[in-house]
Protein backbone atom coordinates (compact mmCIF):
# COMPACT_ATOMS: atom_id res chain seq x y z
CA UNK A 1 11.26 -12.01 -15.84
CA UNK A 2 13.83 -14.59 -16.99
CA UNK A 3 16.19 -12.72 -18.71
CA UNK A 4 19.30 -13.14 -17.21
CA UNK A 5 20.81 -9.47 -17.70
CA UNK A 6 17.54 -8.51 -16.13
CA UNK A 7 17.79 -10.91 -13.20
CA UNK A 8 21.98 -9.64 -12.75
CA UNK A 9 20.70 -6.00 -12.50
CA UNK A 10 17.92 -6.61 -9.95
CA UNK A 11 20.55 -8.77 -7.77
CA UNK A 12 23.27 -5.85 -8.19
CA UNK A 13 20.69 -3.92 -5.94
CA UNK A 14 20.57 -6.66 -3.40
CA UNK A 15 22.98 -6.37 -0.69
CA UNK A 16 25.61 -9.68 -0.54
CA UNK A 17 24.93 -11.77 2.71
CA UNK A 18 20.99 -10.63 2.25
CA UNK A 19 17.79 -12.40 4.01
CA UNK A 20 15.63 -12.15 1.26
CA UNK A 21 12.01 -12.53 0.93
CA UNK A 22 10.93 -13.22 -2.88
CA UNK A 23 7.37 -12.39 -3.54
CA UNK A 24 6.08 -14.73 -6.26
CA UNK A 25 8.99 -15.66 -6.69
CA UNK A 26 8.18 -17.91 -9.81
CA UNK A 27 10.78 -20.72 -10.95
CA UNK A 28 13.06 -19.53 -7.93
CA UNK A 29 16.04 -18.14 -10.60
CA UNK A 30 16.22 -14.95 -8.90
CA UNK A 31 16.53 -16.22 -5.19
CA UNK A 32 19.14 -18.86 -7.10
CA UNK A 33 20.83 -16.44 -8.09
CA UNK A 34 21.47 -14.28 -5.03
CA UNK A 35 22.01 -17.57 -3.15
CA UNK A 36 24.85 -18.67 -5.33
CA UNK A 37 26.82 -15.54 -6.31
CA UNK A 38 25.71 -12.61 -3.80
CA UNK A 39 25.49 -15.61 -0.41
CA UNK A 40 21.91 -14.41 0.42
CA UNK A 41 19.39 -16.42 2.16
CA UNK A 42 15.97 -16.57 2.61
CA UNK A 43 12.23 -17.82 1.09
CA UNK A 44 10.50 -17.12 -1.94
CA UNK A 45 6.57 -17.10 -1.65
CA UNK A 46 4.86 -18.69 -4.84
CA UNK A 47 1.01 -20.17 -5.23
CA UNK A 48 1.55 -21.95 -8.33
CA UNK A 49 2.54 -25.83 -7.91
CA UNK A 50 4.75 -26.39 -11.18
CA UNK A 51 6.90 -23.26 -9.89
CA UNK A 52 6.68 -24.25 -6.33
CA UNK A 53 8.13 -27.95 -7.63
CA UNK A 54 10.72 -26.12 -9.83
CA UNK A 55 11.91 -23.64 -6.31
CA UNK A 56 12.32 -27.32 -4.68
CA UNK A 57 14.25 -28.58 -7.21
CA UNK A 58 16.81 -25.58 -7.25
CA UNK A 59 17.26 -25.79 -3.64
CA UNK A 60 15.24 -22.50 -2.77
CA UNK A 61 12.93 -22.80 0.42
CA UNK A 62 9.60 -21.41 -0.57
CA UNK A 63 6.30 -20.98 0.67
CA UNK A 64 3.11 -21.50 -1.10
CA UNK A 65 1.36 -18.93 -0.52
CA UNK A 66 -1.47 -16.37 -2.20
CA UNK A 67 -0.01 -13.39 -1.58
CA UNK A 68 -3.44 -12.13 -1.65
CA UNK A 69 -3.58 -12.88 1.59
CA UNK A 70 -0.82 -10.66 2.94
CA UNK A 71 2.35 -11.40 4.74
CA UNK A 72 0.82 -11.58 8.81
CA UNK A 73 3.08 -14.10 9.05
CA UNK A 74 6.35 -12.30 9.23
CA UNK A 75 7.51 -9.65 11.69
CA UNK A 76 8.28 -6.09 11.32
CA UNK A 77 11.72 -6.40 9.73
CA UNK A 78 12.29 -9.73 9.22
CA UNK A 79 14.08 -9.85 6.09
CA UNK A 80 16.89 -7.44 4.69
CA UNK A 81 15.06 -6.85 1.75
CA UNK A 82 11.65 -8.06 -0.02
CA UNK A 83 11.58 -8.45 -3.74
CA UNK A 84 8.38 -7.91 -6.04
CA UNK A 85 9.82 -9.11 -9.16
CA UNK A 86 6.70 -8.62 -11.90
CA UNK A 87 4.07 -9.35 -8.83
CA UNK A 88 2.62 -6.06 -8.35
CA UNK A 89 0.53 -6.17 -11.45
CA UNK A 90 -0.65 -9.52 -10.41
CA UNK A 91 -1.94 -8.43 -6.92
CA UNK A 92 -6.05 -7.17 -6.30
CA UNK A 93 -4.55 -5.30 -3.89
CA UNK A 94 -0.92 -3.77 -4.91
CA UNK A 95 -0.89 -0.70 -2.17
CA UNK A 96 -1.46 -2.82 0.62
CA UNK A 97 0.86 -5.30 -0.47
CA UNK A 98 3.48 -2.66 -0.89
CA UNK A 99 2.96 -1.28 2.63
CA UNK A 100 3.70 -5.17 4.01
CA UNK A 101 6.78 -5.44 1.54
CA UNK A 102 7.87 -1.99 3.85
CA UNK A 103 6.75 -3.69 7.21
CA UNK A 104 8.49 -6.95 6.48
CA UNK A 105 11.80 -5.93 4.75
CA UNK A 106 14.49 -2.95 5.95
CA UNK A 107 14.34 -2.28 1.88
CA UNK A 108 11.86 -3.62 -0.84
CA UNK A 109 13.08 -3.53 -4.67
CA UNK A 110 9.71 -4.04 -7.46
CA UNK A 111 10.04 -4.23 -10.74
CA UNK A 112 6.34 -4.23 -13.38
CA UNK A 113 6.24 -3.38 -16.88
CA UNK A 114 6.03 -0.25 -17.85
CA UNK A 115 2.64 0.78 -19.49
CA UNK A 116 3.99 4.12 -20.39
CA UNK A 117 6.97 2.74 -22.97
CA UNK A 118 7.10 4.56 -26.34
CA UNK A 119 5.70 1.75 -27.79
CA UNK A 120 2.56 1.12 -25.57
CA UNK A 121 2.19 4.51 -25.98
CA UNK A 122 1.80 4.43 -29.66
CA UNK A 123 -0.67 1.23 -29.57
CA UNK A 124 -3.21 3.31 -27.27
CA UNK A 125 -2.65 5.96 -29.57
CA UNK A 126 -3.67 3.96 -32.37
CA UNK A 127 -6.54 2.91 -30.67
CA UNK A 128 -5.36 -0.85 -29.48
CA UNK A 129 -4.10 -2.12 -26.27
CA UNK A 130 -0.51 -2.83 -26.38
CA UNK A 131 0.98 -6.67 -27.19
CA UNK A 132 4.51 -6.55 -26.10
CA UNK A 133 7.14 -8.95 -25.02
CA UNK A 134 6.75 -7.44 -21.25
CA UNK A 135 2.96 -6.93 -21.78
CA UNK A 136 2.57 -10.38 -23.97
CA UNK A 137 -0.79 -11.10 -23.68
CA UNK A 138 -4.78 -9.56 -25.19
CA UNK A 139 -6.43 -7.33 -22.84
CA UNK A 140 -9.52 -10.04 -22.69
CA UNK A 141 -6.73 -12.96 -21.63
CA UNK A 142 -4.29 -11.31 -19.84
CA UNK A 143 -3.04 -12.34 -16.23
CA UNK A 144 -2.29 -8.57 -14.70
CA UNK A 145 -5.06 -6.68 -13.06
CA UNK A 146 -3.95 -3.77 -13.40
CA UNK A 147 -1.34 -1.72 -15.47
CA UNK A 148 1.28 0.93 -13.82
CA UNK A 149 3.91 3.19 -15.41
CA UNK A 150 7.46 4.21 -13.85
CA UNK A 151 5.52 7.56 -12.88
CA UNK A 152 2.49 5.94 -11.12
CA UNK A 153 5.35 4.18 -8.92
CA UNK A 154 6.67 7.22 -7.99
CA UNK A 155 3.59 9.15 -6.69
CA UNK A 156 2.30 5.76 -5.14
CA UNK A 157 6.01 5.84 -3.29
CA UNK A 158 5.43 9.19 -1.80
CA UNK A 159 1.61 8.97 -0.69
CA UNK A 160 3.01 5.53 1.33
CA UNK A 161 5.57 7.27 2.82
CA UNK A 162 8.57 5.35 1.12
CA UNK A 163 11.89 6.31 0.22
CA UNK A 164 13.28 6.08 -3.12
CA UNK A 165 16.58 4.97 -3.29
CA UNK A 166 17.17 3.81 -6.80
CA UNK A 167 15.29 3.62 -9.46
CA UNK A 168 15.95 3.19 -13.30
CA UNK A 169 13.55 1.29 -15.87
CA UNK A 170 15.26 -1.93 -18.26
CA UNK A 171 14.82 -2.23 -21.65
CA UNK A 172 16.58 -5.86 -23.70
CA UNK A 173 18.21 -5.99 -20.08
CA UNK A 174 20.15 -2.51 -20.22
CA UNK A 175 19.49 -0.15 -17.60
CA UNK A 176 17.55 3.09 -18.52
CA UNK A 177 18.07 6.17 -16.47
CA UNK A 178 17.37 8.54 -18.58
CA UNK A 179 13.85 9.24 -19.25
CA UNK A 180 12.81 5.67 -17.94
CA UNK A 181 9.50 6.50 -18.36
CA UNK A 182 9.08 6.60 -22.12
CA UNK A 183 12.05 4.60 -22.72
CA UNK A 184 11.95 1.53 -20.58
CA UNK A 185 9.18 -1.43 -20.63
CA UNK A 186 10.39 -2.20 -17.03
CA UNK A 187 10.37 0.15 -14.53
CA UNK A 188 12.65 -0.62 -11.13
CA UNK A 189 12.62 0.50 -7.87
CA UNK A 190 14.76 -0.03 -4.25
CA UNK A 191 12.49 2.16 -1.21
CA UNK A 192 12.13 2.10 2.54
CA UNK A 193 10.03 3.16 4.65
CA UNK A 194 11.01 6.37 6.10
């Protein structure tokens, strides 16, 4: 998720003076970002080298990690908030990963594409898998393991005991709160745990 306007609404959610914890946290923009204009701090976690090289380069501490492997690392509460920033999809196991992202953080803000956007919608309709800019890829190549609409979030939210506290879906980086399920091709959320 490069985009900047997408990367300025995600940080809007994050609290200035933060202790972030970025999972696959990519290129290290994002945690750039909140370092230099909201004074956060913290570590991203990335696997892949080139992106792990690129977080060193901007000055972000990361970990290389496969996040695959869960967070046992950190304590309860360790960080202020945990990002998921187009992980999720990523993860073999999503649920449990979203349980740690409660442990670890006091709040944890995800963001995934949104399979259920008008116009994935009308590719499944038309018998095809969707080929998007957020879903870019053939099902046979693509990198995701699984697929999730704004919806799914929400019922996955409740049966993990986490609050909701925002939640809105992006679409050509403009925030979509109305009807963010059919409207949006990212879906965004900020939780606890209650």
């Amino acid at each position: 998720m490069s985009d900047h306007s997408t990367m300025q609404s995600i940080a809007r959610l994050v609290p200035e003076g933060s202790r972030v914890l970025d999972l696959g946290c990519g290129d290290g923009a994002l945690l750039e970002l909140l370092q230099r204009t909201r004074g956060c701090s913290g570590y991203g976690i990335e696997i892949a080298d080139a992106n792990v090289l690129a977080c060193v380069r901007r000055g972000v501490n990361v970990i290389q990690l496969n996040l695959d492997e869960g967070l046992a690392m950190f304590a309860d509460n360790s960080f202020d908030v945990v990002l998921q920033i187009d992980t999720l999809q990523h993860l073999r196991n999503a649920e449990v990963m979203l349980r740690e992202t409660a442990r670890v953080g006091q709040s944890g803000i995800v963001a995934f594409p949104n399979f259920a956007h008008w116009p994935n919608r009308l590719s499944v309709l038309r018998g095809r898998m969707p080929v998007t800019s957020r879903l870019p890829y053939q099902w046979y190549d693509t990198p995701n393991i699984r697929v999730g609409t704004y919806a799914d979030f929400e019922v996955l939210a409740r049966r993990n005991k986490l609050r909701i506290l925002d939640a809105f879906g992006l679409e050509e980086g403009r925030e979509v709160r109305r009807w963010p399920n059919l409207l949006a091709s990212t879906a965004v959320f900020r939780f606890e745990h209650d």
